[in-house]
C-alpha atoms as a PDB file:
ATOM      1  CA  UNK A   1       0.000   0.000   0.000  1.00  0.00           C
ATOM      2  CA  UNK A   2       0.846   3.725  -0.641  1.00  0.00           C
ATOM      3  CA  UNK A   3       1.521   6.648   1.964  1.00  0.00           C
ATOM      4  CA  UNK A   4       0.364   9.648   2.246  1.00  0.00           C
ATOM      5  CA  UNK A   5       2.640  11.725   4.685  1.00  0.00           C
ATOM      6  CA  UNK A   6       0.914  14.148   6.930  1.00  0.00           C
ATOM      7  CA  UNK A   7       2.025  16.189   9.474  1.00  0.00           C
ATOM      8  CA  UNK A   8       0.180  18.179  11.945  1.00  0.00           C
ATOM      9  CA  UNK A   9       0.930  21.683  12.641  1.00  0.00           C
ATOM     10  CA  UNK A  10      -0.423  24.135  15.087  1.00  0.00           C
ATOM     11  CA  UNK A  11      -1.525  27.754  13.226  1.00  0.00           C
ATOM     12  CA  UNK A  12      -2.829  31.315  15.022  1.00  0.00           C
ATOM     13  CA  UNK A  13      -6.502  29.944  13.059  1.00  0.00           C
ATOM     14  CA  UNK A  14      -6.190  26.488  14.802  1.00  0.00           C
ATOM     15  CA  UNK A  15      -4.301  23.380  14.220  1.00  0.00           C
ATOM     16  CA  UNK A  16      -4.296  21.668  10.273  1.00  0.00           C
ATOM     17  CA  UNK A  17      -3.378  18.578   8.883  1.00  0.00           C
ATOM     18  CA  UNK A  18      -1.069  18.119   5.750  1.00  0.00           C
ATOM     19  CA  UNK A  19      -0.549  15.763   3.652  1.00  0.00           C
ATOM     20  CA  UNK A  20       1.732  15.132   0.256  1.00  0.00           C
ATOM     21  CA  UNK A  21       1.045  12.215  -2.240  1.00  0.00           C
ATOM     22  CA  UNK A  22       3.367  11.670  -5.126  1.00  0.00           C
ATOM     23  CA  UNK A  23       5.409  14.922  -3.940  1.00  0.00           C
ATOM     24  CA  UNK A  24       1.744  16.981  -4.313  1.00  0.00           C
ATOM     25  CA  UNK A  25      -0.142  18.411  -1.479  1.00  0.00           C
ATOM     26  CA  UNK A  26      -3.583  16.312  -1.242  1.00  0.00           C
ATOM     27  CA  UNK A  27      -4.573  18.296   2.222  1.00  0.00           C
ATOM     28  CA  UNK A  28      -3.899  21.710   4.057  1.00  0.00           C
ATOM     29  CA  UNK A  29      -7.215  21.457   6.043  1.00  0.00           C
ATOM     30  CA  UNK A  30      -8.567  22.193   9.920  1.00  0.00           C
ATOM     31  CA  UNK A  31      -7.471  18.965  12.190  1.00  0.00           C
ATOM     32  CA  UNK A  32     -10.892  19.347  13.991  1.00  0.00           C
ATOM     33  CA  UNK A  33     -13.238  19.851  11.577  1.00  0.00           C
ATOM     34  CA  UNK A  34     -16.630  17.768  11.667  1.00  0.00           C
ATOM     35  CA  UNK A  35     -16.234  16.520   8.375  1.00  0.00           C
ATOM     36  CA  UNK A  36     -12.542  15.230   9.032  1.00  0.00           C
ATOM     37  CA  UNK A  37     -12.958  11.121   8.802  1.00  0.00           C
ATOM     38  CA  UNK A  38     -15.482  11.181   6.184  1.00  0.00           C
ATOM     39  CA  UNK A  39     -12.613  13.189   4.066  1.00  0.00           C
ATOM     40  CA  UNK A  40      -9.367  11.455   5.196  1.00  0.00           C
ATOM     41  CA  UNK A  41     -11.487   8.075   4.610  1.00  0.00           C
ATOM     42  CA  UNK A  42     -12.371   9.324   1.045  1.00  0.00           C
ATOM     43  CA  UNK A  43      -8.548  10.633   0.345  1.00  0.00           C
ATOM     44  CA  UNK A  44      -7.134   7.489   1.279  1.00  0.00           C
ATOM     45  CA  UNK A  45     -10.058   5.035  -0.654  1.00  0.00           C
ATOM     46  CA  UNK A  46      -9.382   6.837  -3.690  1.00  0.00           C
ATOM     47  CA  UNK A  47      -5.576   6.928  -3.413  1.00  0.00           C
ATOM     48  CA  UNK A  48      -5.656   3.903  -2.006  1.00  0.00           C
ATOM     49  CA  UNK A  49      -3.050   4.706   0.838  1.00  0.00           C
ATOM     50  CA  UNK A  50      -2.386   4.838   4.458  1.00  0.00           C
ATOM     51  CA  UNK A  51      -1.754   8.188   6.393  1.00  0.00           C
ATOM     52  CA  UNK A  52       1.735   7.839   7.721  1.00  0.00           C
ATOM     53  CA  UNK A  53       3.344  10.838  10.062  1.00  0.00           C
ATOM     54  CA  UNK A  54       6.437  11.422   7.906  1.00  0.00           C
ATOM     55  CA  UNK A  55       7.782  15.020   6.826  1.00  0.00           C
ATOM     56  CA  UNK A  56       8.572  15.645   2.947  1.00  0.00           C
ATOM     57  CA  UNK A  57       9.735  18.879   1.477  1.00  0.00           C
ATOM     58  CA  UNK A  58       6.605  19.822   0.171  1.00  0.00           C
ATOM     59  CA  UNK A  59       4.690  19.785   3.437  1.00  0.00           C
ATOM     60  CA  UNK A  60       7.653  22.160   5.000  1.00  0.00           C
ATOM     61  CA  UNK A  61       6.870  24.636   1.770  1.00  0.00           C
ATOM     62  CA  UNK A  62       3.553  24.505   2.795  1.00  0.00           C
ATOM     63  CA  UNK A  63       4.100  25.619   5.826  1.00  0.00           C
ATOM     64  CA  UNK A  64       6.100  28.504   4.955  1.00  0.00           C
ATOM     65  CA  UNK A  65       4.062  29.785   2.859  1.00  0.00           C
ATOM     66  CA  UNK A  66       1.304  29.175   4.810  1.00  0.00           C
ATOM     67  CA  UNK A  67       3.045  31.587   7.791  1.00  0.00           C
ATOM     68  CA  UNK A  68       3.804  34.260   4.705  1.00  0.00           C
ATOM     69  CA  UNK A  69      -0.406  33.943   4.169  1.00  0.00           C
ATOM     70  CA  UNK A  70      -1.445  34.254   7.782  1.00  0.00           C
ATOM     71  CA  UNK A  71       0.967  37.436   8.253  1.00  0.00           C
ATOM     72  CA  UNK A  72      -0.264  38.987   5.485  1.00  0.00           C
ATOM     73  CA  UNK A  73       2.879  38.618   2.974  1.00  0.00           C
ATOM     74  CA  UNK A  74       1.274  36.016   0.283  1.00  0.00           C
ATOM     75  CA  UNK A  75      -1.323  36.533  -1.891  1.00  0.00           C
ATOM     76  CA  UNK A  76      -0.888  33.013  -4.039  1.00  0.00           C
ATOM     77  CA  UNK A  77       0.178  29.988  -3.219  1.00  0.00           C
ATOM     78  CA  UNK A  78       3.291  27.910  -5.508  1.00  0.00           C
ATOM     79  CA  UNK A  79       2.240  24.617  -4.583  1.00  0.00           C
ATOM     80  CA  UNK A  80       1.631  21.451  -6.511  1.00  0.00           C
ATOM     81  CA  UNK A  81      -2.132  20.303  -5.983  1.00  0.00           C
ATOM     82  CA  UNK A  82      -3.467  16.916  -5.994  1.00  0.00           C
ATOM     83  CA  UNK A  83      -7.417  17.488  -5.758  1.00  0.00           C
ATOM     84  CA  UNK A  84      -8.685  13.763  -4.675  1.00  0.00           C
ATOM     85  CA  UNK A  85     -12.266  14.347  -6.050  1.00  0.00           C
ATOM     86  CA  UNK A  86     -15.152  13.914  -8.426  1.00  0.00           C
ATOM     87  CA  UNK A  87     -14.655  15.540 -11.627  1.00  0.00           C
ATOM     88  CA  UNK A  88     -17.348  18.191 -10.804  1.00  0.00           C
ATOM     89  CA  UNK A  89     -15.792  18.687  -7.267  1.00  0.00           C
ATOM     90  CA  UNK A  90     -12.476  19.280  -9.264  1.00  0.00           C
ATOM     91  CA  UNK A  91     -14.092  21.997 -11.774  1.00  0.00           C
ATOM     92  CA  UNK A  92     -15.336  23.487  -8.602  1.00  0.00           C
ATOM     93  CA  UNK A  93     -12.349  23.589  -6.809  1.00  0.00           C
ATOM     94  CA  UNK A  94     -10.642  25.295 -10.075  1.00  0.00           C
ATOM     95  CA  UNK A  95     -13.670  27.733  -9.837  1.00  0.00           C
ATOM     96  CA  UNK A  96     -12.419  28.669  -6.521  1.00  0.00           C
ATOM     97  CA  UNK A  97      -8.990  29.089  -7.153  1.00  0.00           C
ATOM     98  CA  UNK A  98     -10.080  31.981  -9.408  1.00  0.00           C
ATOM     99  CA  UNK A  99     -11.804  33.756  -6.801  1.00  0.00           C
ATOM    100  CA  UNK A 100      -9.586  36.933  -6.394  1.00  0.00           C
ATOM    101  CA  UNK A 101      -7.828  37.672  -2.669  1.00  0.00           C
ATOM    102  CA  UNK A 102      -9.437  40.114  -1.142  1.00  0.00           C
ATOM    103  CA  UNK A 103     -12.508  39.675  -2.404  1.00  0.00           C
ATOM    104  CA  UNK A 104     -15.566  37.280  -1.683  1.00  0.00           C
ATOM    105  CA  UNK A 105     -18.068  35.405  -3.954  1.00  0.00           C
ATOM    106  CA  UNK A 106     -21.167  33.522  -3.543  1.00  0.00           C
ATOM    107  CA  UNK A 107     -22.208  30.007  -4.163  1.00  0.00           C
ATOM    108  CA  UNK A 108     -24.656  31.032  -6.645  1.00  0.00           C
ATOM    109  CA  UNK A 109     -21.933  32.882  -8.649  1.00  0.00           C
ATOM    110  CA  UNK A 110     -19.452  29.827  -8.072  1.00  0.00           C
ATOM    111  CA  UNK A 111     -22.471  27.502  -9.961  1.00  0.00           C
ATOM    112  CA  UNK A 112     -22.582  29.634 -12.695  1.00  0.00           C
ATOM    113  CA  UNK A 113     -18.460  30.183 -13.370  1.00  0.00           C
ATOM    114  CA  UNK A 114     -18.901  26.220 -13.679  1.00  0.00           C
ATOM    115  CA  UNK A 115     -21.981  26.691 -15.675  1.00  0.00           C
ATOM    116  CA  UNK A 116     -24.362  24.860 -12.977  1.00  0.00           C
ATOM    117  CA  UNK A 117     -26.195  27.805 -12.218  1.00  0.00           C
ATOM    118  CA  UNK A 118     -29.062  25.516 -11.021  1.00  0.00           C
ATOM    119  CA  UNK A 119     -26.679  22.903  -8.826  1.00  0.00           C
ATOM    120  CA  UNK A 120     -25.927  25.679  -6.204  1.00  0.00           C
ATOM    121  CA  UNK A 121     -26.240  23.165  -3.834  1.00  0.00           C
ATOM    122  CA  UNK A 122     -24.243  20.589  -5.666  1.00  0.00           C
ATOM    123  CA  UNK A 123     -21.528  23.837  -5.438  1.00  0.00           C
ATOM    124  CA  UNK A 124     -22.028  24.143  -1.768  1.00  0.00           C
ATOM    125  CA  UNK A 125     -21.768  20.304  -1.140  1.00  0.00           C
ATOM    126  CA  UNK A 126     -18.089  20.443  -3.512  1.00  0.00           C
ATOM    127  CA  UNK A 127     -17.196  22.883  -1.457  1.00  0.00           C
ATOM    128  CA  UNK A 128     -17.391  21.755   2.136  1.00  0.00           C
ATOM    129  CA  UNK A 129     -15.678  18.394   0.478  1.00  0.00           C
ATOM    130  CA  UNK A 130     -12.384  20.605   0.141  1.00  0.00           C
ATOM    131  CA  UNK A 131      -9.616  19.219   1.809  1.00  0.00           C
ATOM    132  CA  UNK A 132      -6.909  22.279   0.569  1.00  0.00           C
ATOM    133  CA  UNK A 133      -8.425  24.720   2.657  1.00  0.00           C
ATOM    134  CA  UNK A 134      -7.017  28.425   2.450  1.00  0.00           C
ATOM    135  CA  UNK A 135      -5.204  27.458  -1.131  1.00  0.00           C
ATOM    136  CA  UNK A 136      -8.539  26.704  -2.570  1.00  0.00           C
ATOM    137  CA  UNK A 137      -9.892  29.454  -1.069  1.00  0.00           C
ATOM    138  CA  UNK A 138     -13.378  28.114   0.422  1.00  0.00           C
ATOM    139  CA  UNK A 139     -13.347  30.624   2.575  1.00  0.00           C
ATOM    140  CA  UNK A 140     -14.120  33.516  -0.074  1.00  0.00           C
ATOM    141  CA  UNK A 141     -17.508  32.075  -0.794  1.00  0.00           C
ATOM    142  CA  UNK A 142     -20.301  33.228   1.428  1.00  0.00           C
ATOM    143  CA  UNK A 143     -24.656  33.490   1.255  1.00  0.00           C
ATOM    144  CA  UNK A 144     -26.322  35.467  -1.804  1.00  0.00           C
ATOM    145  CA  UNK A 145     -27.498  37.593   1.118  1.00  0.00           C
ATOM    146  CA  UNK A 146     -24.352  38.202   2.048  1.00  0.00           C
ATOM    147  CA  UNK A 147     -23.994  36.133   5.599  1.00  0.00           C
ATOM    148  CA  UNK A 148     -21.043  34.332   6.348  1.00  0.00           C
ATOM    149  CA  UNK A 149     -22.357  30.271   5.999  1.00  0.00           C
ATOM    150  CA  UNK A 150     -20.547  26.876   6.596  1.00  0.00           C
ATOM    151  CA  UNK A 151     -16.456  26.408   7.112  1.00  0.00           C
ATOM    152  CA  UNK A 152     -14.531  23.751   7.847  1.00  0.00           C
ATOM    153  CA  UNK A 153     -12.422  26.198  10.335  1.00  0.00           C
ATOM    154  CA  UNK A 154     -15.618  27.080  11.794  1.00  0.00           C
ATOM    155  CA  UNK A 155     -17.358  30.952  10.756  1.00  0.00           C
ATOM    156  CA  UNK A 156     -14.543  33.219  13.300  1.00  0.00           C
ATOM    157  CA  UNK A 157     -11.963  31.652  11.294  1.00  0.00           C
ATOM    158  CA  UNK A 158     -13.635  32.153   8.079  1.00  0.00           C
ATOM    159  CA  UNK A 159     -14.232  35.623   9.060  1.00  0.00           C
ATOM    160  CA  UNK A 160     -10.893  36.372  10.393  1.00  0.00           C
ATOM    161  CA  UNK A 161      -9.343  35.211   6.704  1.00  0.00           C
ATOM    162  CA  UNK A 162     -11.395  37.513   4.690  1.00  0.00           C
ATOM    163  CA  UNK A 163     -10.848  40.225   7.152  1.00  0.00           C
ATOM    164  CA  UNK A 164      -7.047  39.465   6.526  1.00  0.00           C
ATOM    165  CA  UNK A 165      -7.138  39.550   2.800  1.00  0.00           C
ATOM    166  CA  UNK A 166      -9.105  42.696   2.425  1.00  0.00           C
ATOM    167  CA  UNK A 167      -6.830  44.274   4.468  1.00  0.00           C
ATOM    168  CA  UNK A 168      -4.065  42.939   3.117  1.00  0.00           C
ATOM    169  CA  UNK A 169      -5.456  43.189  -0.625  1.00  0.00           C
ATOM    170  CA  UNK A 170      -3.680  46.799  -1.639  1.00  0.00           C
ATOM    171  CA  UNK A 171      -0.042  44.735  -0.736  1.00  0.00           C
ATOM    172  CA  UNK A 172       1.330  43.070  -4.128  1.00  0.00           C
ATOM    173  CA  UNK A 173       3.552  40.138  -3.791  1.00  0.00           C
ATOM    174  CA  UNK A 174       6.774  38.814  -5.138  1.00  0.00           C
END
C-alpha cells in the first residue's frame, strides 16, 4: 500500500493537517473539523493509501508559505495540488482558485463560473468536500445575502481570513 505523509501543525486559526502524495499536497485542512474522517477516509479510498506521520519537502513549503499567508505577505500559493475528487468537485475547486484575494463570492456565482447555475447546492456540497483549505480558497464564498455560511475552520476563522485579505489586498507580492 501507498503513503500519504501528513504532518500536523499548530496555526494562530487552529491546528491543520497536511498531507503530500506523489510529492503533491492532497490536504492543508482544519485537524478538527466535523467533516474530518469522512474526508481522510475518502482521500485514502481513492488513493488507495495509508496516512503515515512522515515530513517531505513539500509539506515544509507549505508551511512557509502558509506563515507568509497568515501574516499577510502572500497573496498566491506555488504549490503542486493533488485534488482527490469527483470531476465536478475538481471543476469546482478550479472555480475557486479563481476567486480573487481580497474579495468574496457567492455560491450562486461559483455555480454559474462552472456553468451549474441551477446545482448551487451541488456547489455548496463540492465545497465543504475541500480538503486544501485556504489554497482553494473556500473561505471567499459566502450566502447570496451576504452572511457568512458553513467552514470547515468554523465561521470566526472564516471571518478572520477575509478580514485578513481585504486588508491585506492593496499589498502586491513577489
Amino acid at each position: 500500500m501507498q503513503q500519504i505523509n501528513i504532518q500536523y501543525y499548530k496555526t494562530k486559526i487552529g491546528e491543520l493537517i497536511l498531507g503530500t502524495f506523489d510529492s503533491k499536497l492532497c490536504i492543508l485542512d482544519f485537524r478538527y473539523r466535523k467533516m474530518r474522517v469522512i474526508l481522510d477516509n475518502k482521500i485514502k479510498k481513492n488513493l488507495n493509501a495509508e496516512f503515515i506521520e512522515h515530513d517531505h519537502e513539500i509539506i515544509a513549503n507549505a508551511k512557509s508559505q502558509l506563515d507568509e499567508y497568515l501574516n499577510g505577505n502572500r497573496k498566491e500559493f506555488d504549490l503542486p495540488l493533488l485534488m482527490v475528487g469527483t470531476d465536478f468537485q475538481r471543476t469546482v475547486w478550479n472555480a475557486l482558485i479563481k476567486v480573487p484575494y481580497g474579495t468574496t463570492s457567492t455560491y450562486l456565482q461559483l455555480a454559474k463560473d462552472t456553468n451549474n447555475e441551477k446545482a448551487v447546492r451541488a456547489v455548496a456540497n463540492a465545497n465543504a468536500a475541500n480538503s486544501i483549505a485556504i489554497i482553494i480558497p473556500c473561505h471567499r464564498i459566502i450566502g447570496s445575502n451576504g452572511e457568512l455560511v458553513g467552514y470547515g475552520g468554523g465561521l470566526p476563522v472564516k471571518r478572520r481570513l477575509i478580514k485578513l485579505e481585504q486588508n491585506n489586498s492593496a499589498l502586491t507580492t513577489d
